[in-house]
C-alpha atoms as a PDB file:
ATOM      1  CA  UNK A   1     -67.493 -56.956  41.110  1.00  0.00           C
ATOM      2  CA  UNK A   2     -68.337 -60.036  42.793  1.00  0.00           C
ATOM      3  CA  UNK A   3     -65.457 -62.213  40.485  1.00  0.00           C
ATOM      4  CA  UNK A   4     -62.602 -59.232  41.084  1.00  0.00           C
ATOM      5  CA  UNK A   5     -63.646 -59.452  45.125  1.00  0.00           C
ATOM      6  CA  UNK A   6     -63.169 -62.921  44.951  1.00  0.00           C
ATOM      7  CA  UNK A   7     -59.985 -62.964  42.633  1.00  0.00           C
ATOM      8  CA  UNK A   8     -58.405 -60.966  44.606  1.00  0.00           C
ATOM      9  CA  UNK A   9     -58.754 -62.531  47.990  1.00  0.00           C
ATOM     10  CA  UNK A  10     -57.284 -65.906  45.851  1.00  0.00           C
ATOM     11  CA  UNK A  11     -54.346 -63.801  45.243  1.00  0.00           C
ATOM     12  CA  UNK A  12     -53.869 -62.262  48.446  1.00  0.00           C
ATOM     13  CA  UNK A  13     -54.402 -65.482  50.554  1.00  0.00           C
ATOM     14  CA  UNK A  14     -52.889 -67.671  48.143  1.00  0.00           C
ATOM     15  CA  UNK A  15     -51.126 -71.088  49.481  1.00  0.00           C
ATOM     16  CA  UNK A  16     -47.845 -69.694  48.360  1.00  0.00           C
ATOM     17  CA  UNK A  17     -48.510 -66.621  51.057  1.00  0.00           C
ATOM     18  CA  UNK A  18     -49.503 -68.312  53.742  1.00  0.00           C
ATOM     19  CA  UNK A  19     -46.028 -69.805  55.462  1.00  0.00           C
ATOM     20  CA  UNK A  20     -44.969 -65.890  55.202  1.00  0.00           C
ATOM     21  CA  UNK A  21     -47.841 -64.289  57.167  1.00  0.00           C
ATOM     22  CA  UNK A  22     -47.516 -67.307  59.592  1.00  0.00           C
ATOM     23  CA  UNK A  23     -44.103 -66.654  60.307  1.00  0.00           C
ATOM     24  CA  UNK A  24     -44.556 -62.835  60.344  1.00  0.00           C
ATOM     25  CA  UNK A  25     -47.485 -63.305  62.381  1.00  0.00           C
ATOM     26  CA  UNK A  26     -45.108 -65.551  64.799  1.00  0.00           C
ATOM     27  CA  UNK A  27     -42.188 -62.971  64.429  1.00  0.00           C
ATOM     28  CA  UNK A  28     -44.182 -59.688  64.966  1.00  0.00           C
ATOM     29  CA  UNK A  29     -47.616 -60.014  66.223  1.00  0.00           C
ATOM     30  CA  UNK A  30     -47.031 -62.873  69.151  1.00  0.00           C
ATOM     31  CA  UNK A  31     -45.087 -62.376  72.257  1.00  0.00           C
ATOM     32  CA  UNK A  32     -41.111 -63.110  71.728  1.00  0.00           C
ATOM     33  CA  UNK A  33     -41.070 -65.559  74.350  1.00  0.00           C
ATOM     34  CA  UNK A  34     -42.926 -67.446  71.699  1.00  0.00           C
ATOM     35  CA  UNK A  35     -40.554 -67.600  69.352  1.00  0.00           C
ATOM     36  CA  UNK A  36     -36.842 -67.044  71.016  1.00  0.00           C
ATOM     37  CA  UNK A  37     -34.912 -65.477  68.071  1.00  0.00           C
ATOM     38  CA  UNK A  38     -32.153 -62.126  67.754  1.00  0.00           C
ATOM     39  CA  UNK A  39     -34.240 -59.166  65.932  1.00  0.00           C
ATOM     40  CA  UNK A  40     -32.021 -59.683  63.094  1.00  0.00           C
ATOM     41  CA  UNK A  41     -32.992 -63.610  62.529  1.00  0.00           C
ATOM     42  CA  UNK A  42     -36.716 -62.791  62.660  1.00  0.00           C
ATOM     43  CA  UNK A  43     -36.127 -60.700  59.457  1.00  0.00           C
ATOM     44  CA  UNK A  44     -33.528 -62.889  57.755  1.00  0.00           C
ATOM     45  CA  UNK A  45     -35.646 -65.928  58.416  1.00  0.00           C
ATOM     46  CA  UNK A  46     -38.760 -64.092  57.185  1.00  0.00           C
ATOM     47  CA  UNK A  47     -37.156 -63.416  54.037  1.00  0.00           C
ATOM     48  CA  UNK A  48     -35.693 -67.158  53.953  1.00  0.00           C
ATOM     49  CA  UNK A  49     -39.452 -68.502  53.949  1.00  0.00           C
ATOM     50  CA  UNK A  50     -40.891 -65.753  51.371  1.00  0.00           C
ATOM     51  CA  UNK A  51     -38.214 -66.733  48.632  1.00  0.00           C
ATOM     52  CA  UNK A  52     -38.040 -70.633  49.353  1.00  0.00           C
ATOM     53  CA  UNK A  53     -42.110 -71.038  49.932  1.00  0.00           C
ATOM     54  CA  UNK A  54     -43.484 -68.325  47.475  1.00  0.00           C
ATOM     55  CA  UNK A  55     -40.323 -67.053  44.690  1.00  0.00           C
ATOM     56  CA  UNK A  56     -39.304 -70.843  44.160  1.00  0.00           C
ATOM     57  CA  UNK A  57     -42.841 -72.596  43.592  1.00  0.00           C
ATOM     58  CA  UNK A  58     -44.296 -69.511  41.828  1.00  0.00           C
ATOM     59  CA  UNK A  59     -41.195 -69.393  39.790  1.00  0.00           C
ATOM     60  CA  UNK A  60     -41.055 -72.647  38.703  1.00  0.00           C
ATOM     61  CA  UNK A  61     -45.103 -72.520  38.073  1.00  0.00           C
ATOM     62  CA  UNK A  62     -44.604 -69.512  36.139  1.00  0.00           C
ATOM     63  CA  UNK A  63     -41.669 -71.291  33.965  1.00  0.00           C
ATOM     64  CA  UNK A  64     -44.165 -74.126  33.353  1.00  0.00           C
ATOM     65  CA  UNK A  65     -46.790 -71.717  32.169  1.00  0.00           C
ATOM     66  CA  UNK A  66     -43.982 -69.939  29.648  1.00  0.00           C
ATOM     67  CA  UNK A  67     -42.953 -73.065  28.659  1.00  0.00           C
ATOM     68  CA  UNK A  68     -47.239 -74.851  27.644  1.00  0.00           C
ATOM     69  CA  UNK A  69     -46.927 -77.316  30.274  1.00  0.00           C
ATOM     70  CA  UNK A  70     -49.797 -75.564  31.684  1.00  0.00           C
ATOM     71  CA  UNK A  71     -52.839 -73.650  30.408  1.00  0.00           C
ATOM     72  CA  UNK A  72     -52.630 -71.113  33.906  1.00  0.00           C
ATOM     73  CA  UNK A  73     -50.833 -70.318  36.827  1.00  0.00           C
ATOM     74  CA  UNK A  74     -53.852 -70.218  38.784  1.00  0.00           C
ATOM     75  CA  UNK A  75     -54.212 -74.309  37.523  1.00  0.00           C
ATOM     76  CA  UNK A  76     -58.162 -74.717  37.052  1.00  0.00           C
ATOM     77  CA  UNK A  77     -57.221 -78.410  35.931  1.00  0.00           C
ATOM     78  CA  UNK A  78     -56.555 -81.272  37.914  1.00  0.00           C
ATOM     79  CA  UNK A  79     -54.182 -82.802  35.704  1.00  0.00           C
ATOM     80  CA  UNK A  80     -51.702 -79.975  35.732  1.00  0.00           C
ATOM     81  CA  UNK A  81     -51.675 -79.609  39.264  1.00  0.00           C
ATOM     82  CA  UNK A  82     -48.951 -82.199  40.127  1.00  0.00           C
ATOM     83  CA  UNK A  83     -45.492 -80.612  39.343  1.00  0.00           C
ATOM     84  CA  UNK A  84     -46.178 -77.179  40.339  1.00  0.00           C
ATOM     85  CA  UNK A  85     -47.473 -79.378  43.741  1.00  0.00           C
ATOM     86  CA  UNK A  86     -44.470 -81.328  43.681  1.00  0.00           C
ATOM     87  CA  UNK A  87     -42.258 -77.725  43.159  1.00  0.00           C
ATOM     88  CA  UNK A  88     -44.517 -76.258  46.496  1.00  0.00           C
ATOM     89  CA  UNK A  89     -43.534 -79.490  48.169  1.00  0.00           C
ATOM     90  CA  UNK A  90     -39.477 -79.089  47.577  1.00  0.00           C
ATOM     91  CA  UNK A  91     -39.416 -75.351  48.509  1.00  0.00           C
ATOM     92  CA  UNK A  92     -41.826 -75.983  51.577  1.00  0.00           C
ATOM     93  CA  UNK A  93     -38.740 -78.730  52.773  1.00  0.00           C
ATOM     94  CA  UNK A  94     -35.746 -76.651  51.893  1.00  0.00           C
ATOM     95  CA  UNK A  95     -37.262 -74.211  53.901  1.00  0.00           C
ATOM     96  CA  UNK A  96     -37.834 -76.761  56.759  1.00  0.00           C
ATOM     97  CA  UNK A  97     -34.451 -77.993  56.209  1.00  0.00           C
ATOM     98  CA  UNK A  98     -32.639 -74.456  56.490  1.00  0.00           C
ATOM     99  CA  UNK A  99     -34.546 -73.584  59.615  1.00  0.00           C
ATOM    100  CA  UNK A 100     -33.113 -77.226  61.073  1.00  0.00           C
ATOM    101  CA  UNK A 101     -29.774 -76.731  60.037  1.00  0.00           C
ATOM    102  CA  UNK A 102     -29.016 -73.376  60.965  1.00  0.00           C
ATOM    103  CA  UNK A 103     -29.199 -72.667  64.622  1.00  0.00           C
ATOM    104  CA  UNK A 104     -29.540 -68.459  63.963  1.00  0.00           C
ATOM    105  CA  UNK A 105     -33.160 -69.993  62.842  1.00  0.00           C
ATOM    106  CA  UNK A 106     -34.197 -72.758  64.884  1.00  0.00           C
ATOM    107  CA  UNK A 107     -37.274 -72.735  66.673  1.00  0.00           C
ATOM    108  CA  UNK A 108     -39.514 -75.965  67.986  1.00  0.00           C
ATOM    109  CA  UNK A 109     -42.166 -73.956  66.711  1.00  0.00           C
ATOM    110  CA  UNK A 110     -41.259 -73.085  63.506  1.00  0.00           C
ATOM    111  CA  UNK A 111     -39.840 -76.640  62.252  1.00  0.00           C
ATOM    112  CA  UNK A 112     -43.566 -77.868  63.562  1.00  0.00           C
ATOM    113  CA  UNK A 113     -45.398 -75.030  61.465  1.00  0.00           C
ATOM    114  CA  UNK A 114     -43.160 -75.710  58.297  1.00  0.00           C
ATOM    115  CA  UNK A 115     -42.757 -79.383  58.561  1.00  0.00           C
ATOM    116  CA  UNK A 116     -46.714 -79.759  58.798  1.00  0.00           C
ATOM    117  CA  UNK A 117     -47.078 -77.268  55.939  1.00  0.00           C
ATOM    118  CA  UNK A 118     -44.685 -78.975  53.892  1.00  0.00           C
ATOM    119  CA  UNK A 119     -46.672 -82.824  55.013  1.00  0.00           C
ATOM    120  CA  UNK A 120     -49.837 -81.216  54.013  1.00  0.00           C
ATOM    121  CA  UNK A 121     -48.542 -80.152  50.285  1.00  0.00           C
ATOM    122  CA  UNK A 122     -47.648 -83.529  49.822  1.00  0.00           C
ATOM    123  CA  UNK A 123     -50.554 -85.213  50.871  1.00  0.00           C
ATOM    124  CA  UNK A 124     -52.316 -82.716  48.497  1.00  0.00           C
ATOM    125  CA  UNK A 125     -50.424 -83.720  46.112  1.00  0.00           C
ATOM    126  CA  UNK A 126     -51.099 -87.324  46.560  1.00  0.00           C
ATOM    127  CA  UNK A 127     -54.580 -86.710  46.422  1.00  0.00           C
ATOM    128  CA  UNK A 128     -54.819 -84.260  43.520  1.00  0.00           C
ATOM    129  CA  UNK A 129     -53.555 -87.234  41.781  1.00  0.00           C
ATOM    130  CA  UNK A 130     -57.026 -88.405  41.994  1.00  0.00           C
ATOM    131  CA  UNK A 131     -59.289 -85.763  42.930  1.00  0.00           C
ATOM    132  CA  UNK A 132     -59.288 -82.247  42.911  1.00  0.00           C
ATOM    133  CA  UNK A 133     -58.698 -80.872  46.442  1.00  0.00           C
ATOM    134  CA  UNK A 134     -58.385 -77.077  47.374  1.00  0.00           C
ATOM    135  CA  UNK A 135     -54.793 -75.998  47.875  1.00  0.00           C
ATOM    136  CA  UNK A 136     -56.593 -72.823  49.375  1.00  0.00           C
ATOM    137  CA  UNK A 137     -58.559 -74.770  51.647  1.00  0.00           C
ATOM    138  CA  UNK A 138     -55.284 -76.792  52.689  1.00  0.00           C
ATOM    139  CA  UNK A 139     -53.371 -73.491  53.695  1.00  0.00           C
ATOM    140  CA  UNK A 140     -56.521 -71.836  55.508  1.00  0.00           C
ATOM    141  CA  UNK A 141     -56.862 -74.990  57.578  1.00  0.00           C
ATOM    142  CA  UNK A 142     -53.450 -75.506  58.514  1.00  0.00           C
ATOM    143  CA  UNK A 143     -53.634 -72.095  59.578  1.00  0.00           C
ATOM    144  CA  UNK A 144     -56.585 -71.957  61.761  1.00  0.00           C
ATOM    145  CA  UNK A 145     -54.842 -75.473  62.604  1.00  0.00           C
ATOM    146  CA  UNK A 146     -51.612 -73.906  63.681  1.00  0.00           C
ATOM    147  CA  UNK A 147     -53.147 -70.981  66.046  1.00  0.00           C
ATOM    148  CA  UNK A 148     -56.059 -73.201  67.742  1.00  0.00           C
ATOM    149  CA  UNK A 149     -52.721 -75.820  68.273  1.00  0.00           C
ATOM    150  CA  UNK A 150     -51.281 -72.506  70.181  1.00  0.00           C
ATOM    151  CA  UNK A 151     -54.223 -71.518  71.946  1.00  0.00           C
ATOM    152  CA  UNK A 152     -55.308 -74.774  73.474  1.00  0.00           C
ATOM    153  CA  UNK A 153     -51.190 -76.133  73.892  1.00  0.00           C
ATOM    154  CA  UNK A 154     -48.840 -74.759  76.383  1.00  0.00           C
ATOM    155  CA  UNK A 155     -47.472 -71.451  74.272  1.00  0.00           C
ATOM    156  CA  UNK A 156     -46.939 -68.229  76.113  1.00  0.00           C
ATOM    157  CA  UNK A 157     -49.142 -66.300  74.348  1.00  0.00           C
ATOM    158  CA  UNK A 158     -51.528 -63.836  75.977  1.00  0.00           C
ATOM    159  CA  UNK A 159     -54.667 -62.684  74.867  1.00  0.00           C
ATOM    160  CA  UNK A 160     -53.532 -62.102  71.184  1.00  0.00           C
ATOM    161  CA  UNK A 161     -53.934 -66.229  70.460  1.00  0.00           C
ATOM    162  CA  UNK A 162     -57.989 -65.778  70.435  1.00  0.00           C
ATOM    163  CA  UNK A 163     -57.774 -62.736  68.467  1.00  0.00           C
ATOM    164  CA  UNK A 164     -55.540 -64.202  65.842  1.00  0.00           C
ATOM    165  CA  UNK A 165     -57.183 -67.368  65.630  1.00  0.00           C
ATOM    166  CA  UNK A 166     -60.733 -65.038  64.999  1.00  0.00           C
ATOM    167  CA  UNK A 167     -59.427 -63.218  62.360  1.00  0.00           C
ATOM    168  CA  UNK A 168     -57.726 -66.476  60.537  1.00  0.00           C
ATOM    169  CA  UNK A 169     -61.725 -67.954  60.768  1.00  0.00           C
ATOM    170  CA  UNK A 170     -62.915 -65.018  59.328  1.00  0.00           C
ATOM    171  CA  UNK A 171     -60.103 -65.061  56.260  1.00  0.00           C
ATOM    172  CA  UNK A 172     -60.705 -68.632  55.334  1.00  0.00           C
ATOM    173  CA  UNK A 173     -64.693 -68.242  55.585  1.00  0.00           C
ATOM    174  CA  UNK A 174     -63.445 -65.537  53.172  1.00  0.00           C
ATOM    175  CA  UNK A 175     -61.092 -67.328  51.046  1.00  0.00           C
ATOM    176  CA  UNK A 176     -63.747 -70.742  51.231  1.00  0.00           C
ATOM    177  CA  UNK A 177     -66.393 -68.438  49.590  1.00  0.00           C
ATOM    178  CA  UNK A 178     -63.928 -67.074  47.073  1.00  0.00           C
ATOM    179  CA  UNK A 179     -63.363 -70.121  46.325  1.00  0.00           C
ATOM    180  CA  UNK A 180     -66.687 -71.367  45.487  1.00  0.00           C
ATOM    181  CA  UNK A 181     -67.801 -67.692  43.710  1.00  0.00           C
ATOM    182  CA  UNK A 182     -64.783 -68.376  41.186  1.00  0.00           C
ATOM    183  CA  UNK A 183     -66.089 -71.751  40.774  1.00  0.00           C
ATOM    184  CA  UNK A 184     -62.612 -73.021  41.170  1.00  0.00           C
ATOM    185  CA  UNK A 185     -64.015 -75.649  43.854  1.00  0.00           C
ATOM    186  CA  UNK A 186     -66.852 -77.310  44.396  1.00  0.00           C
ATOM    187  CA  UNK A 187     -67.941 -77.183  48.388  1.00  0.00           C
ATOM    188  CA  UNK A 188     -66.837 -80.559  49.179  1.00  0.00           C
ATOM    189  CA  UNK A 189     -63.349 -79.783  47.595  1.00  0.00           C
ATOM    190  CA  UNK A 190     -62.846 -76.702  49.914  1.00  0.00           C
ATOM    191  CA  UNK A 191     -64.332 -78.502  53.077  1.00  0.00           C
ATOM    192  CA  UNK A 192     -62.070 -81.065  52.386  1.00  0.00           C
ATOM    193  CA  UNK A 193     -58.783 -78.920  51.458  1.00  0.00           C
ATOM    194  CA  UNK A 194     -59.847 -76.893  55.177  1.00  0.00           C
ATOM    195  CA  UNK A 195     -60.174 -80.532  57.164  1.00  0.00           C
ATOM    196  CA  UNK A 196     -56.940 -81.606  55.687  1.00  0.00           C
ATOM    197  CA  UNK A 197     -54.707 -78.604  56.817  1.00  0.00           C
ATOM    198  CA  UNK A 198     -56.365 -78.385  60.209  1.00  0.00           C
ATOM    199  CA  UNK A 199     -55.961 -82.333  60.757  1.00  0.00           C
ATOM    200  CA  UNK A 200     -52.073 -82.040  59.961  1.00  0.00           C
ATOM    201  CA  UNK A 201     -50.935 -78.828  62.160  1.00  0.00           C
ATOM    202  CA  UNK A 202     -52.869 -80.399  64.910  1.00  0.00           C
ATOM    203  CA  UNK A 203     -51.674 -84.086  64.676  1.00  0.00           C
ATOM    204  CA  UNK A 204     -48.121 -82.806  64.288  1.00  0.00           C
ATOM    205  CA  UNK A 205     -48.674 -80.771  67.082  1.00  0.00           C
ATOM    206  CA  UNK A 206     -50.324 -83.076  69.327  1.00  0.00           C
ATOM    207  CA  UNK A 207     -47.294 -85.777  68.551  1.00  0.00           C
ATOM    208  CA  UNK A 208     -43.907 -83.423  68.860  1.00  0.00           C
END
């Protein structure tokens, strides 16, 4: 029971997931003040970052799996961590690229988020090179990262930014001891993967 639980919140909060729920969390559950876009961008860029940040990378691991280039998609070894990063890290900038380029999409906010996201993947990468760092972790921290950045900055928005930043603590305690109960990480490998994410979002933030 214990292993499914903790499979299962893996899945759900994978890294893969995590630019979506940010920017449906931006696009639905924060003021619109926060992020100035038509009703029918929201959804069309919402769709943009699900296939570029989840279908491509996923794809492409999957493809890698089909093909023995890797043992499993969930990569339990180091060593076959590094294109499927390096696939995460492409989709992550074509999605900060399309939101740049295309002025229906373009938000302050939203190139920060994405452009962090996409810095943190590869300094993952660089490091998985070398030792085994959480990709969970990574995600989790850039997103409790990303909402204390709009709590303590000067975002319009409200009383929801505590809330939101509460529950994100409470999903990567979650995820973190998932993590560990899978024995995909050991604890300095998730502390690290959470410190990593968090440092980016808020040193991007704290230099745009």
């Amino acid at each position: 029971m214990k292993n499914r639980l903790a499979f299962g919140l893996s899945a759900v909060f994978h890294p893969l997931l995590v630019p979506t729920y940010l920017v449906l969390m931006l696009a639905y559950g924060m003021p619109t003040a926060l992020l100035p876009l038509a009703t029918e961008a929201r959804w069309q860029l919402t769709l943009w970052v699900w296939l570029l940040t989840f279908w491509l990378p996923g794809l492409g691991t999957w493809l890698l799996y089909r093909a023995g280039r890797i043992s499993s998609v969930e990569l339990y070894e180091r060593r076959q961590r590094p294109v499927p990063l390096l696939l995460t890290a492409l989709g992550f900038g074509a999605a900060t690229a399309l939101l740049g380029s295309t002025a229906a999409y373009r938000a302050p906010l939203l190139l920060l988020m994405l452009g962090s996201i996409t810095l943190a993947v590869v300094l993952t990468l660089g490091i998985t090179l070398r030792w085994k760092i959480s990709a969970h972790g990574v995600g989790m921290g850039g997103a409790l990262g990303l909402l204390l950045l709009l709590v303590l900055g000067p975002y319009p928005i409200g009383s929801c930014g505590p809330r939101w930043l509460l529950a994100a603590g409470g999903v990567a305690a979650a995820v973190s001891w998932a993590r560990l109960a899978l024995r995909a990480h050991t604890p300095a490998q998730v502390a690290a993967g959470l410190g990593l994410g968090a440092a980016v979002a808020l040193g991007a933030g704290w230099l745009v």
